[in-house]
N, C-alpha and C. Protein backbone atom coordinates (compact mmCIF):
# COMPACT_ATOMS: atom_id res chain seq x y z
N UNK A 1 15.09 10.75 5.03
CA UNK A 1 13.70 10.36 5.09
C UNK A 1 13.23 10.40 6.53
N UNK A 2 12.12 10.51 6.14
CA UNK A 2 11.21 10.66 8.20
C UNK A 2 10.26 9.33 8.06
N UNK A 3 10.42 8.68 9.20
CA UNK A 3 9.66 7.53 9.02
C UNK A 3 8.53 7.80 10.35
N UNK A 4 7.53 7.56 10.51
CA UNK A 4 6.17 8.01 10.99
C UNK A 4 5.68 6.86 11.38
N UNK A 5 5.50 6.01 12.73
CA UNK A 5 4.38 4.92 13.02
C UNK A 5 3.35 5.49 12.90
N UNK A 6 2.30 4.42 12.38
CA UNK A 6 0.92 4.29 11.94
C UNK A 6 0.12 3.63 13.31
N UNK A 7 -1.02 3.99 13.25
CA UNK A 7 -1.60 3.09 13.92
C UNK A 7 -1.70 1.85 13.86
N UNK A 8 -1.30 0.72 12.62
CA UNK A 8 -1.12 -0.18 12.98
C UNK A 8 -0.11 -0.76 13.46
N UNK A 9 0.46 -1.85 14.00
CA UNK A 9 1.69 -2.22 14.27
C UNK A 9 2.89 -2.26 13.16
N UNK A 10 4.08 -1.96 12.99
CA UNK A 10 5.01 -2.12 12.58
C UNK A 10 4.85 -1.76 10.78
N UNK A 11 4.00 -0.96 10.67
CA UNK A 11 3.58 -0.43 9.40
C UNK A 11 3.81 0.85 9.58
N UNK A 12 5.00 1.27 8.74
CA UNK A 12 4.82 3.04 8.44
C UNK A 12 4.84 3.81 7.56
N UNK A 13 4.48 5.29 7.88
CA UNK A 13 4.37 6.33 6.58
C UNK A 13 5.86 7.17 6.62
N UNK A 14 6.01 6.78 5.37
CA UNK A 14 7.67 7.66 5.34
C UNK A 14 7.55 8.86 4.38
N UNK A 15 8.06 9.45 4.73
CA UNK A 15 8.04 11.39 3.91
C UNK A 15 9.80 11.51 3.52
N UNK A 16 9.94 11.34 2.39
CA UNK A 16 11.01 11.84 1.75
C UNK A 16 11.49 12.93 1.63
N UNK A 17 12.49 13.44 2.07
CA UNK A 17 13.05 14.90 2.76
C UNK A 17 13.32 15.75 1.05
N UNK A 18 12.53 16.79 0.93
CA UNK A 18 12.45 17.55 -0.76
C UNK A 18 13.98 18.62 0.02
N UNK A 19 14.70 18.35 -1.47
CA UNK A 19 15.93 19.62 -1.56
C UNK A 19 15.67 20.04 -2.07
N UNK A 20 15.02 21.47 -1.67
CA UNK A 20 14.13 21.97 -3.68
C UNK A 20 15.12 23.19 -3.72
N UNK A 21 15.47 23.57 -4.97
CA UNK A 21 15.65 25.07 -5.51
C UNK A 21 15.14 25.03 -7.24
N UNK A 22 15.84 26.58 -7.42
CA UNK A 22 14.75 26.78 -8.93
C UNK A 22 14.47 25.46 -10.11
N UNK A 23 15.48 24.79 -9.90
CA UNK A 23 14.73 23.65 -11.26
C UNK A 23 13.63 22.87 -10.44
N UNK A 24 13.01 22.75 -8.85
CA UNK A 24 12.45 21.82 -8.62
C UNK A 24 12.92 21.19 -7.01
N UNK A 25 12.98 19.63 -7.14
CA UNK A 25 13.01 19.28 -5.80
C UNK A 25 14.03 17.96 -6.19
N UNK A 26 14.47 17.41 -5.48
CA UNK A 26 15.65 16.21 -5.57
C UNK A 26 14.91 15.27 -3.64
N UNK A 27 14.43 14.07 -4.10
CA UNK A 27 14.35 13.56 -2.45
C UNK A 27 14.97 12.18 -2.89
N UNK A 28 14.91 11.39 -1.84
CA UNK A 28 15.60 10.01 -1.80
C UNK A 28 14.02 9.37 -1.78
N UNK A 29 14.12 7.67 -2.29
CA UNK A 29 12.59 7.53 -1.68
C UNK A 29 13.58 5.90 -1.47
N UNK A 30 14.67 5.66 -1.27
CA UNK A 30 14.98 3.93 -0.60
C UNK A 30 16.49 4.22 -0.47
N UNK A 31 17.03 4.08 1.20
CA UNK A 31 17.91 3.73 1.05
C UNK A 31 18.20 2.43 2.20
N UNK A 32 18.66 1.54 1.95
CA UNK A 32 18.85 0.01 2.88
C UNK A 32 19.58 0.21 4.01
N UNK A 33 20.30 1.26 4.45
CA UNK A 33 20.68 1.53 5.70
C UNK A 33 19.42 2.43 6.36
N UNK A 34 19.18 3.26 5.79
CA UNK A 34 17.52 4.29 6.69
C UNK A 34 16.59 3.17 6.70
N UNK A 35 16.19 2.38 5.96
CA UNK A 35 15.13 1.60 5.77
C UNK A 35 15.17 0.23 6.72
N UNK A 36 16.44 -0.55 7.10
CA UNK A 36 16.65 -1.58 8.17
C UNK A 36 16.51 -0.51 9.67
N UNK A 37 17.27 0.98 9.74
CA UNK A 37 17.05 1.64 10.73
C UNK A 37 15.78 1.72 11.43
N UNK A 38 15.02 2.01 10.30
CA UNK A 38 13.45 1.89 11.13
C UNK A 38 12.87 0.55 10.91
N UNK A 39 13.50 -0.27 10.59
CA UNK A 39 12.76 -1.73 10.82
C UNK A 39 11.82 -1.96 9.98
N UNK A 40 12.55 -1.35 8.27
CA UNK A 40 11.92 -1.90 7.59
C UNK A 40 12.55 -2.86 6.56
N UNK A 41 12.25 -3.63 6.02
CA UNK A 41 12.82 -4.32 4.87
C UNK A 41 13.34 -3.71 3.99
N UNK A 42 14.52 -4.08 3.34
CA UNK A 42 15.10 -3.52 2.57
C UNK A 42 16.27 -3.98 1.64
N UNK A 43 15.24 -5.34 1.10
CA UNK A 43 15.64 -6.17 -0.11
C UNK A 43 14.15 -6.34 -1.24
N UNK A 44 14.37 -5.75 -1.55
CA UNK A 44 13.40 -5.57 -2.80
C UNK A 44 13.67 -5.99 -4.23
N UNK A 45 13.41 -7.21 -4.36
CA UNK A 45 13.92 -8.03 -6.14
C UNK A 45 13.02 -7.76 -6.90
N UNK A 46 11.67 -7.32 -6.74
CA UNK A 46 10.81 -6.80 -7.38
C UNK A 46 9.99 -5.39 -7.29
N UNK A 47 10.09 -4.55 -8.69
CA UNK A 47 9.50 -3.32 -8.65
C UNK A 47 8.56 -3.69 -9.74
N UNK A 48 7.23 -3.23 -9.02
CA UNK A 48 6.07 -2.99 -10.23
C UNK A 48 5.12 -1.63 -10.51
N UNK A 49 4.70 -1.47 -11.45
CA UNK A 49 4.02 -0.38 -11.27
C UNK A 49 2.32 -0.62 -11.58
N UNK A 50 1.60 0.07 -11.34
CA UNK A 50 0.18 -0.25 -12.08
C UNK A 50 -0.43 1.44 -12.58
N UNK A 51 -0.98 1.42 -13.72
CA UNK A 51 -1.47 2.56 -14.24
C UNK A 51 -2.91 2.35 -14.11
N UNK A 52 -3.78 3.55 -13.92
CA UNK A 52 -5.61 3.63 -13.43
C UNK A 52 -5.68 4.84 -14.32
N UNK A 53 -6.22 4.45 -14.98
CA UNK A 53 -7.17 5.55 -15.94
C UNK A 53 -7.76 6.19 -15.45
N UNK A 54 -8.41 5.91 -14.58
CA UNK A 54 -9.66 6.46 -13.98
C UNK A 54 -9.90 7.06 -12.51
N UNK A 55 -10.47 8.17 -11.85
CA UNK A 55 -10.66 8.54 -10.87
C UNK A 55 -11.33 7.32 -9.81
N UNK A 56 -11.50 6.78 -9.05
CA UNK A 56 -13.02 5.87 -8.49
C UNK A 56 -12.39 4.65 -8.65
N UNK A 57 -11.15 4.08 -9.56
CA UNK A 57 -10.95 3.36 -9.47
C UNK A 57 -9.95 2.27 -7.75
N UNK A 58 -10.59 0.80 -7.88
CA UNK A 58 -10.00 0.42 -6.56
C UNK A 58 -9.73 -1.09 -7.20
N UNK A 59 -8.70 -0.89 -6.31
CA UNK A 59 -7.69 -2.35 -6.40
C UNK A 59 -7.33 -2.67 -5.09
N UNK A 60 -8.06 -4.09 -4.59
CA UNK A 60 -7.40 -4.70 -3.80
C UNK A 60 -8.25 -5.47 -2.84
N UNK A 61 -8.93 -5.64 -1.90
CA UNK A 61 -7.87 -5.78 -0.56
C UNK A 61 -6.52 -7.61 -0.84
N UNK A 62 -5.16 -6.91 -1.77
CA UNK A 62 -4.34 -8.04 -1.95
C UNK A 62 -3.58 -8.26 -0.55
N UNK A 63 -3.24 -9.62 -0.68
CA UNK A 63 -1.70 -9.87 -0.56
C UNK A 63 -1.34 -11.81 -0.84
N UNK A 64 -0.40 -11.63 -0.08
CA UNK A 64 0.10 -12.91 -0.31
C UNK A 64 0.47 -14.31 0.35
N UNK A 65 -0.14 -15.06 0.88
CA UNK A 65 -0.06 -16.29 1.79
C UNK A 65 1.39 -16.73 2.31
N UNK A 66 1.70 -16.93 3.12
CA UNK A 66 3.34 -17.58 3.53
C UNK A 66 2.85 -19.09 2.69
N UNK A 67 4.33 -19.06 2.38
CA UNK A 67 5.28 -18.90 2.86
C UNK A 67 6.10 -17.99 1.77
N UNK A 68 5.18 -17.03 1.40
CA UNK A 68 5.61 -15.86 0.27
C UNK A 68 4.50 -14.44 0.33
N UNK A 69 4.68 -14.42 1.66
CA UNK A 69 4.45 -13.09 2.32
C UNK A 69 5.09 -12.04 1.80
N UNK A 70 4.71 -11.17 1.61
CA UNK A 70 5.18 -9.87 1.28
C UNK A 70 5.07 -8.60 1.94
N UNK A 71 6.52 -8.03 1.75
CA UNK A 71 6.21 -6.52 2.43
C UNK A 71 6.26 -5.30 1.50
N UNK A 72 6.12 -4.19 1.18
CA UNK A 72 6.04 -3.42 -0.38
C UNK A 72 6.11 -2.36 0.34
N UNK A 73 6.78 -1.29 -0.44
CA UNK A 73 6.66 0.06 0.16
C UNK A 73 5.93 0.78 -1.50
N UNK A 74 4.88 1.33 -1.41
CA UNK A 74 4.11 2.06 -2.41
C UNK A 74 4.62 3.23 -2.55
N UNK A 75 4.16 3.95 -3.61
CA UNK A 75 4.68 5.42 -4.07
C UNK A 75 3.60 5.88 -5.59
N UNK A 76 3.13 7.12 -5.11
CA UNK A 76 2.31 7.28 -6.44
C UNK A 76 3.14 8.20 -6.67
N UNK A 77 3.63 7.72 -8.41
CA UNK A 77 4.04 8.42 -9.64
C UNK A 77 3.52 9.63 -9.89
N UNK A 78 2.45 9.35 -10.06
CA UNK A 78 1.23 10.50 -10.73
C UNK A 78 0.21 10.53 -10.17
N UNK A 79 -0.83 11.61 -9.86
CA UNK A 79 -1.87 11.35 -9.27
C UNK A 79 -1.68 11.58 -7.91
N UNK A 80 -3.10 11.17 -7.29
CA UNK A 80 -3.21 10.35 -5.70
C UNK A 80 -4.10 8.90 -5.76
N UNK A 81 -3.52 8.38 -4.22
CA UNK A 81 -4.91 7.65 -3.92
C UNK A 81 -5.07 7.91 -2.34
N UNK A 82 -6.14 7.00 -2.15
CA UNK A 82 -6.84 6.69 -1.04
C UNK A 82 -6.10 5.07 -0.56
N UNK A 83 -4.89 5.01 0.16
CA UNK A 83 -4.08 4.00 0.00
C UNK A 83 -4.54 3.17 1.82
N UNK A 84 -5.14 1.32 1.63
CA UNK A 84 -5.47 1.32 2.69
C UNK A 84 -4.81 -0.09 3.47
N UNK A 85 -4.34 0.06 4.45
CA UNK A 85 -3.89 -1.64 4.73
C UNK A 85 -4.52 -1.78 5.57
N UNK A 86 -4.63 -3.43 6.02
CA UNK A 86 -5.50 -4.54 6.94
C UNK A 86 -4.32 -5.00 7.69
N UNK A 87 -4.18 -5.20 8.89
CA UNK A 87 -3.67 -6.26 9.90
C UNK A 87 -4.34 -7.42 9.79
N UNK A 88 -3.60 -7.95 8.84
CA UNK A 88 -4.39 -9.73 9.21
C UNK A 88 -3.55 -10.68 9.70
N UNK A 89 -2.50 -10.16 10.51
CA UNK A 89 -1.98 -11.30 11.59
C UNK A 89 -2.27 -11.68 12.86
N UNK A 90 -2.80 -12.57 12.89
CA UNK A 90 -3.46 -13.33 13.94
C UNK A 90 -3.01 -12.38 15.63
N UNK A 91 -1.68 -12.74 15.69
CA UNK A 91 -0.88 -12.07 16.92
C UNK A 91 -0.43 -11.23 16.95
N UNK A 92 -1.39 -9.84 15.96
CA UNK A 92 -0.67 -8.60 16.17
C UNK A 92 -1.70 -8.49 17.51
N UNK A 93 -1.16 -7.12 18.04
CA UNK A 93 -2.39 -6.48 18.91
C UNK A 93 -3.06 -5.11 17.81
N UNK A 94 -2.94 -5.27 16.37
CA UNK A 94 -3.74 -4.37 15.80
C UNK A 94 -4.42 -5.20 14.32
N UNK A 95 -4.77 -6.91 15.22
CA UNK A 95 -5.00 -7.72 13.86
C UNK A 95 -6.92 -7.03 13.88
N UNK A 96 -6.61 -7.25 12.82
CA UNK A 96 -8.42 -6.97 11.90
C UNK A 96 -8.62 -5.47 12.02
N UNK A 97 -7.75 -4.40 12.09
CA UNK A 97 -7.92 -3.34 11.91
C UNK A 97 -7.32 -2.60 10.57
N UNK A 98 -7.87 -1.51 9.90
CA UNK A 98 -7.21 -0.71 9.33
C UNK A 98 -7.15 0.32 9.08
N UNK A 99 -6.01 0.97 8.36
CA UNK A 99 -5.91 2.67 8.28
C UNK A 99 -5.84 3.33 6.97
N UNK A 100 -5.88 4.06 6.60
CA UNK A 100 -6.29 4.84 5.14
C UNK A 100 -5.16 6.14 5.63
N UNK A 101 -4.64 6.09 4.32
CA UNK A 101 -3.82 7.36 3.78
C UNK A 101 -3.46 7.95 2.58
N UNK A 102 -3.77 9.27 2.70
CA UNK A 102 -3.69 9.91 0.88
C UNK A 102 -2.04 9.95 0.91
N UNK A 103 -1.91 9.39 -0.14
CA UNK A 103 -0.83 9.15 -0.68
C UNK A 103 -0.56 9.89 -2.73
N UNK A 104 0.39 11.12 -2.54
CA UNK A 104 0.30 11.62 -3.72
C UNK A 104 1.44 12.15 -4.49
N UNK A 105 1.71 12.92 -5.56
CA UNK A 105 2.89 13.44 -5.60
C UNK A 105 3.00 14.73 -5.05
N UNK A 106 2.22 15.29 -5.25
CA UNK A 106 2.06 16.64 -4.48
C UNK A 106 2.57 16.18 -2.53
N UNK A 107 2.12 15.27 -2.11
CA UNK A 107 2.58 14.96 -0.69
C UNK A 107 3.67 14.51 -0.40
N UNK A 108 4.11 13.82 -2.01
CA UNK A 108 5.59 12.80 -1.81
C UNK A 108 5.43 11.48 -0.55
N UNK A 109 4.67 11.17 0.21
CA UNK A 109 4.45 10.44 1.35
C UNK A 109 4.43 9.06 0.28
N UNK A 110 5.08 8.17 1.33
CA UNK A 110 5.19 6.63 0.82
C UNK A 110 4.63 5.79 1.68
N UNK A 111 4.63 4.54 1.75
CA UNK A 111 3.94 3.70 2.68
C UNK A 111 4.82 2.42 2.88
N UNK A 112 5.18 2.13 4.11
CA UNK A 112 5.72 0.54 4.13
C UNK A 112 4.48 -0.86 4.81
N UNK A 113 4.31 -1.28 4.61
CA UNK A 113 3.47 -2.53 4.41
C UNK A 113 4.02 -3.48 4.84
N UNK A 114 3.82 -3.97 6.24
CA UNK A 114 4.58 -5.32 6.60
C UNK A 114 4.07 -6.49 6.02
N UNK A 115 4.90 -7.71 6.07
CA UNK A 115 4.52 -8.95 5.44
C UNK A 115 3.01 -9.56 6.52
N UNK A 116 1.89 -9.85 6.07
CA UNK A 116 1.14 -10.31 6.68
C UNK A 116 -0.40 -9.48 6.70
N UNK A 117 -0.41 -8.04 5.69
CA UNK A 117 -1.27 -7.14 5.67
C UNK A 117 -2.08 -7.05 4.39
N UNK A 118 -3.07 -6.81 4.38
CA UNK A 118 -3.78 -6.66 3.20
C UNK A 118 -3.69 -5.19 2.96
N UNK A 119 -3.55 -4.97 1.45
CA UNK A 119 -3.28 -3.70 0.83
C UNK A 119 -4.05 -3.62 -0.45
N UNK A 120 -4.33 -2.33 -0.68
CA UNK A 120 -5.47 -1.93 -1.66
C UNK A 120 -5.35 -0.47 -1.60
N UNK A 121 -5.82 0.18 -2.57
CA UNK A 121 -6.14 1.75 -2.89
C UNK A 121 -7.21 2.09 -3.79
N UNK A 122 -7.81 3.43 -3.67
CA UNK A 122 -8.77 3.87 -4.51
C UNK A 122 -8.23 4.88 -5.19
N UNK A 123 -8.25 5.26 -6.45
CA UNK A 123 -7.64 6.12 -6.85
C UNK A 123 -8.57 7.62 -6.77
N UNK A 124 -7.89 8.93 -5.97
CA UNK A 124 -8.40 10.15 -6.29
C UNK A 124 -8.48 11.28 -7.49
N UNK A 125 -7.99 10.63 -8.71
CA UNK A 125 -7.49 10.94 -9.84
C UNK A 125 -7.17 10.63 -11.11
N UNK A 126 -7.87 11.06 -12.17
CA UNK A 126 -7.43 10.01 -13.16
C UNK A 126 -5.80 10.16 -13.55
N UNK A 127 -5.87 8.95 -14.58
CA UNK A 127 -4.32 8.59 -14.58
C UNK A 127 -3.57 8.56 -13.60
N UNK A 128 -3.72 7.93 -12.68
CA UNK A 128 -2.82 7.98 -11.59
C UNK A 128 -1.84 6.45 -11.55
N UNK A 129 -0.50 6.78 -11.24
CA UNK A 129 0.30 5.40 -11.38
C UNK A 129 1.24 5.08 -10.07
N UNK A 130 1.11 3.82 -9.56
CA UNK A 130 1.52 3.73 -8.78
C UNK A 130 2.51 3.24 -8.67
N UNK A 131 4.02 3.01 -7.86
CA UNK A 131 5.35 2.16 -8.23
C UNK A 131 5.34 1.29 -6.41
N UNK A 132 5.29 -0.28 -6.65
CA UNK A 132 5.29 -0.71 -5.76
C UNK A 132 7.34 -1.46 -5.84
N UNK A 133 7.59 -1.60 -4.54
CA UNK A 133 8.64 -1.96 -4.27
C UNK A 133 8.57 -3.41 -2.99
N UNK A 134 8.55 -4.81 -3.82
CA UNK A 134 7.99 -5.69 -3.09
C UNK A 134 8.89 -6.81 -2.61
N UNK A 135 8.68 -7.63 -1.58
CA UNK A 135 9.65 -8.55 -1.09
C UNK A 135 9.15 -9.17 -0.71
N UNK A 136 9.18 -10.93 -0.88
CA UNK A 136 10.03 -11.40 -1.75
C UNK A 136 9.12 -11.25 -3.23
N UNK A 137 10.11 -11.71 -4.30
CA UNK A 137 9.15 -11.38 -5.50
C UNK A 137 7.66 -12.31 -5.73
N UNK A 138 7.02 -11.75 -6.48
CA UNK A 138 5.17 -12.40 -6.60
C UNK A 138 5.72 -14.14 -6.76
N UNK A 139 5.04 -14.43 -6.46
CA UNK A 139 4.90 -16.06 -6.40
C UNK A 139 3.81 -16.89 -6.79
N UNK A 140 3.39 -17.15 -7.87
CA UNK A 140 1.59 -17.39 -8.77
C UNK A 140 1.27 -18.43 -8.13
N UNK A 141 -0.10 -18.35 -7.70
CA UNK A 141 -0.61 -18.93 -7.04
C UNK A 141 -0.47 -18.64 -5.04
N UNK A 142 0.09 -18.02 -4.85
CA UNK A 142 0.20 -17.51 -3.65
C UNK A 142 -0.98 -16.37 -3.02
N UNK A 143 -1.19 -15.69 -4.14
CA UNK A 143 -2.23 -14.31 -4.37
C UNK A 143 -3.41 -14.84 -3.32
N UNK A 144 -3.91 -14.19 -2.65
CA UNK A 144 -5.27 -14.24 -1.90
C UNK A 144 -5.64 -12.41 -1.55
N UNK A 145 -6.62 -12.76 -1.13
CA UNK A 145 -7.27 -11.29 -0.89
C UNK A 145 -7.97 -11.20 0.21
N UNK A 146 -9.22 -9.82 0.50
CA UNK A 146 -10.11 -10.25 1.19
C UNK A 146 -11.25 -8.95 0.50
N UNK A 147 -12.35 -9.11 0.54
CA UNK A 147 -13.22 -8.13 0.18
C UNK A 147 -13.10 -6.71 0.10
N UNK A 148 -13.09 -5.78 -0.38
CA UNK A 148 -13.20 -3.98 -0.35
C UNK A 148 -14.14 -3.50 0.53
N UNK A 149 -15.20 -4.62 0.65
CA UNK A 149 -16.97 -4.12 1.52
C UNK A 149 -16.78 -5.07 2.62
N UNK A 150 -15.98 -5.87 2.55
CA UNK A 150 -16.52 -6.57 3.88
C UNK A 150 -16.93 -5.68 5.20
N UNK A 151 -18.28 -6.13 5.76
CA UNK A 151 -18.45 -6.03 6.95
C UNK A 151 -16.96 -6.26 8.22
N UNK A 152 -16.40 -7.05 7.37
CA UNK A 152 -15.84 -7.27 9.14
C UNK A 152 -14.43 -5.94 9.53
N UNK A 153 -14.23 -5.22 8.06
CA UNK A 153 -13.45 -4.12 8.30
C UNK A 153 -13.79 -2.51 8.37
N UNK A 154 -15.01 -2.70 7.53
CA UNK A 154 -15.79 -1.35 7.27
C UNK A 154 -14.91 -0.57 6.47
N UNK A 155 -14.49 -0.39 5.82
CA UNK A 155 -13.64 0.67 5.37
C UNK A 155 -13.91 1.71 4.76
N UNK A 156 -13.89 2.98 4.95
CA UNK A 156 -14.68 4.17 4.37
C UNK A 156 -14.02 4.36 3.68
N UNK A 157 -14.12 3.83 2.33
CA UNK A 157 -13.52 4.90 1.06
C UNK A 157 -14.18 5.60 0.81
N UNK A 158 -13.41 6.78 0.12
CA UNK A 158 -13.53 8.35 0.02
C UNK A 158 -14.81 8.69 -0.98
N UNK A 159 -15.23 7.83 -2.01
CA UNK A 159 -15.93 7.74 -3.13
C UNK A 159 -16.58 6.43 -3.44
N UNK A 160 -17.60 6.69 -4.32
CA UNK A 160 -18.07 5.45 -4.86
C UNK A 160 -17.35 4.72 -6.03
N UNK A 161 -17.08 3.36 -5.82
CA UNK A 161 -15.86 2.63 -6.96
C UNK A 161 -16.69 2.75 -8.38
N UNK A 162 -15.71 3.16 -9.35
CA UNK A 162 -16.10 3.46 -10.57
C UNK A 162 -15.54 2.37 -11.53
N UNK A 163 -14.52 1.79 -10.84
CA UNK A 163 -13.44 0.43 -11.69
C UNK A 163 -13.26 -0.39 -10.77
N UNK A 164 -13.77 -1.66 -10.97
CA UNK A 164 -12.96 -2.79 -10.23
C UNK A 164 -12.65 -4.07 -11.07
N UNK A 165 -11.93 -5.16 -10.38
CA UNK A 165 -12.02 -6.32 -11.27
C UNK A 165 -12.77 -7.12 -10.78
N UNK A 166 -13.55 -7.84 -11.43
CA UNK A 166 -14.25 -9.02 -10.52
C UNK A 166 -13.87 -9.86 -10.11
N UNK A 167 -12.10 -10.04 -9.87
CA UNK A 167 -11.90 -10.56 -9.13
C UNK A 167 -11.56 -9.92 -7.71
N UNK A 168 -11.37 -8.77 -7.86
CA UNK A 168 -11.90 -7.50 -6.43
C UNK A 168 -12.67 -7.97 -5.83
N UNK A 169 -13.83 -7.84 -6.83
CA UNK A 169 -14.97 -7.80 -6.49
C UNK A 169 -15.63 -8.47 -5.51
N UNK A 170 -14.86 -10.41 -5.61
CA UNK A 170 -15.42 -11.42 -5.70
C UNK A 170 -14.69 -12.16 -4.38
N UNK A 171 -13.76 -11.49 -3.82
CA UNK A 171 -12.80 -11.82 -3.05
C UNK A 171 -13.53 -12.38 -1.89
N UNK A 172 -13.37 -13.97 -1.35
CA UNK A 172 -14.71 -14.29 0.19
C UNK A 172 -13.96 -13.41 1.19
N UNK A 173 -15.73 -13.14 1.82
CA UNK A 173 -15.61 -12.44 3.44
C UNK A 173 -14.14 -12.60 4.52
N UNK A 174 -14.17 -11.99 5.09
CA UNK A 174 -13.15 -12.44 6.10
C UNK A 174 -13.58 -13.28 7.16
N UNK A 175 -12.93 -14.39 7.36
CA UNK A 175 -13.13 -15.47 8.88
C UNK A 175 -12.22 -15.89 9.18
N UNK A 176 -11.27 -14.54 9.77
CA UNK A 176 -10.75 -14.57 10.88
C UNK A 176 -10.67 -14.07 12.43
């Protein structure tokens, strides 16, 4: 695997190395020695996936409050999206910023997500499914968010949202 810094801090894009011949392609997408190498986590007790019907569809800006922070490395199954994280740690030097990346199967590109970031995607495609790989596992009542529109991040998604939940929707402004 090739692991790629992002413009934000300690968040990266990893590209899974394709062995292709005539049946196709064979890549790795986790292994816990490459993955501590680049300083990423690599205890994962929970895998989830989410399925989007729909092109336009957006989920997010999630994550999860300490003291059940989470870090996730994403992967679309099927499809693409428009995949985007937030720095919302106080003492990064890249807090309240964020970055957008198409993330697909055709690209194979994955994403690691440090604990402390808000994460969300728009989907470029219908049926598109995504497989998240998360640490530590969900914890109810931990869940917080922050807006898709907020002013205080701007975020240019690619399209106008065609699916959300209202609790997306409904997520308060950021004041931090």
């Amino acid at each position: 695997m090739k692991f790629h810094d992002t413009e934000l801090a300690d968040a990266r894009l990893i590209e899974p190395e394709r062995h292709s011949d005539d049946r196709g392609y064979f890549a790795r997408v986790a292994c816990v020695a490459e993955f501590a190498a680049a300083g990423i986590e690599a205890d994962y007790p929970q895998a989830s996936v989410s399925h989007n019907a729909r092109a336009g569809t957006l989920r997010g800006m999630h994550f999860q409050r300490p003291p059940h922070a989470e870090a996730k490395v994403v992967r679309v199954t099927r499809g693409a999206v428009f995949d985007v994280i937030i720095d919302l740690r106080p003492e990064s030097p890249t807090f309240r910023r964020w970055q957008g990346f198409e993330l697909g199967v055709e690209n194979g590109r994955m994403l690691y997500i440090p604990k402390g970031f808000a994460h969300g995607f728009q989907t470029l495609e219908d049926a598109t499914d995504m497989l998240y790989l998360i640490t530590p596992a969900f914890v109810p009542g931990h869940g917080d968010g922050v807006r898709f529109d907020d002013p205080a991040f701007a975020i240019d998604w690619p399209r106008p949202v065609s699916v959300i939940a209202e609790k997306d929707r409904s997520w308060p402004l950021f004041e931090g």
